[in-house]
Protein backbone atom coordinates (compact mmCIF):
# COMPACT_ATOMS: atom_id res chain seq x y z
CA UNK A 1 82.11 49.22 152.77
CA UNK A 2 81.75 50.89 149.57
CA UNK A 3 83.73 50.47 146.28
CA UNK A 4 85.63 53.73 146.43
CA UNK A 5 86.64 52.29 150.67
CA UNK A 6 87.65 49.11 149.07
CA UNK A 7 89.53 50.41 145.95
CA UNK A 8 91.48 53.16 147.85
CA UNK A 9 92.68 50.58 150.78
CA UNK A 10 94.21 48.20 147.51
CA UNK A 11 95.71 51.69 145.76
CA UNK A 12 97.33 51.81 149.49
CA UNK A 13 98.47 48.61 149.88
CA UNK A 14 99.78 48.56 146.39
CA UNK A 15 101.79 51.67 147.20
CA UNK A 16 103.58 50.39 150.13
CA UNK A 17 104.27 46.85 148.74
CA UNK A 18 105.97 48.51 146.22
CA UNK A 19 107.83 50.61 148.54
CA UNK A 20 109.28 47.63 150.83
CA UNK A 21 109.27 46.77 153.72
CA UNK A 22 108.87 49.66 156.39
CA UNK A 23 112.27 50.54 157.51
CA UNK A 24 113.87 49.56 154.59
CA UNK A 25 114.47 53.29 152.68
CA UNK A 26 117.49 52.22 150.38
CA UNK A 27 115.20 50.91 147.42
CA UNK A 28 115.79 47.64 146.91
CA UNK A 29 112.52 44.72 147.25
CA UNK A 30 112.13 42.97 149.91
CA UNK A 31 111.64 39.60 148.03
CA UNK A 32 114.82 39.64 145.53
CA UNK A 33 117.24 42.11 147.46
CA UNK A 34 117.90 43.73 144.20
CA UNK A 35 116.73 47.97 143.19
CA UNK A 36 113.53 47.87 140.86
CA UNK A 37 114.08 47.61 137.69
CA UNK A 38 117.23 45.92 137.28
CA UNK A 39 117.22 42.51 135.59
CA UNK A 40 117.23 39.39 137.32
CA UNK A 41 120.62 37.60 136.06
CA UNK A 42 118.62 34.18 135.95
CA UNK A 43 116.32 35.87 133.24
CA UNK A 44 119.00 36.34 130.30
CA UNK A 45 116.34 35.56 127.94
CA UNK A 46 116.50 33.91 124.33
CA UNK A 47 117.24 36.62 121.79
CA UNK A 48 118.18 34.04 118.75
CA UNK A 49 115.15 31.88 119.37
CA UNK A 50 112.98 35.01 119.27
CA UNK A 51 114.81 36.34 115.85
CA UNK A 52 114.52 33.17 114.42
CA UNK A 53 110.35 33.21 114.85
CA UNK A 54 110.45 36.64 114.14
CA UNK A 55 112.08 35.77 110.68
CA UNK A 56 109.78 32.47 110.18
CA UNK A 57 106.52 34.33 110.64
CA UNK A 58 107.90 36.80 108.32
CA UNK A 59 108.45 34.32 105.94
CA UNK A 60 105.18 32.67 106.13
CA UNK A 61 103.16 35.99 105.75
CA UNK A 62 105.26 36.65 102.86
CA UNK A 63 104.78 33.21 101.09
CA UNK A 64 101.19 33.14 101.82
CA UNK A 65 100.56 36.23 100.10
CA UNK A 66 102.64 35.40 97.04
CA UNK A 67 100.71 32.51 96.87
CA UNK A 68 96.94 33.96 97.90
CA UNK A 69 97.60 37.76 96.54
CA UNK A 70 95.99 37.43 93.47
CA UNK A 71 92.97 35.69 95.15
CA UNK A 72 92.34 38.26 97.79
CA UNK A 73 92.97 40.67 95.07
CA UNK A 74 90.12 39.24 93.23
CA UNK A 75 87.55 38.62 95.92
CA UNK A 76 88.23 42.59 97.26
CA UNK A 77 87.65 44.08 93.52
CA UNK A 78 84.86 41.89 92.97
CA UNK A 79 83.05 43.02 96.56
CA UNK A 80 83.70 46.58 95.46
CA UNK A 81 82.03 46.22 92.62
CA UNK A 82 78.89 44.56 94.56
CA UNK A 83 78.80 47.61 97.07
CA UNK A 84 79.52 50.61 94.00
CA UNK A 85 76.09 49.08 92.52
């Protein structure tokens, strides 16, 4: 078989795992019973835990360039000098 046989027959079988199971016509998967798309209630996720690393890396990136920006500062002018010679 070639690759165009063997990548049409898994664009196929994709399309009609998505679809269900045959029979089944009222959208919902086979696997959870619920209509794609629709969050699984188990999955509530951890929206404070995210904000707070959100705000920490934030935080970090700011500190570290107070503390480095006159460094990098230094080192960029002094390589632009090197390449305007």
């Amino acid at each position: 078989m070639g690759i165009r046989t063997l990548l049409m027959a898994r664009m196929v079988g994709l399309i009609l795992w998505r679809s269900g199971a045959p029979g089944k016509r009222d959208g919902r998967s086979p696997v959870s019973g619920r209509p794609p798309g629709s969050p699984d209630p188990r999955e509530r996720g951890d929206v404070p835990g995210w904000v707070m690393i959100t705000l920490m890396s934030a935080v970090l990136v700011a500190a570290l360039l107070a503390l480095a920006g006159p460094a990098l500062e230094g080192l960029f002018n002094q390589a632009m000098q090197k390449v305007g010679q």
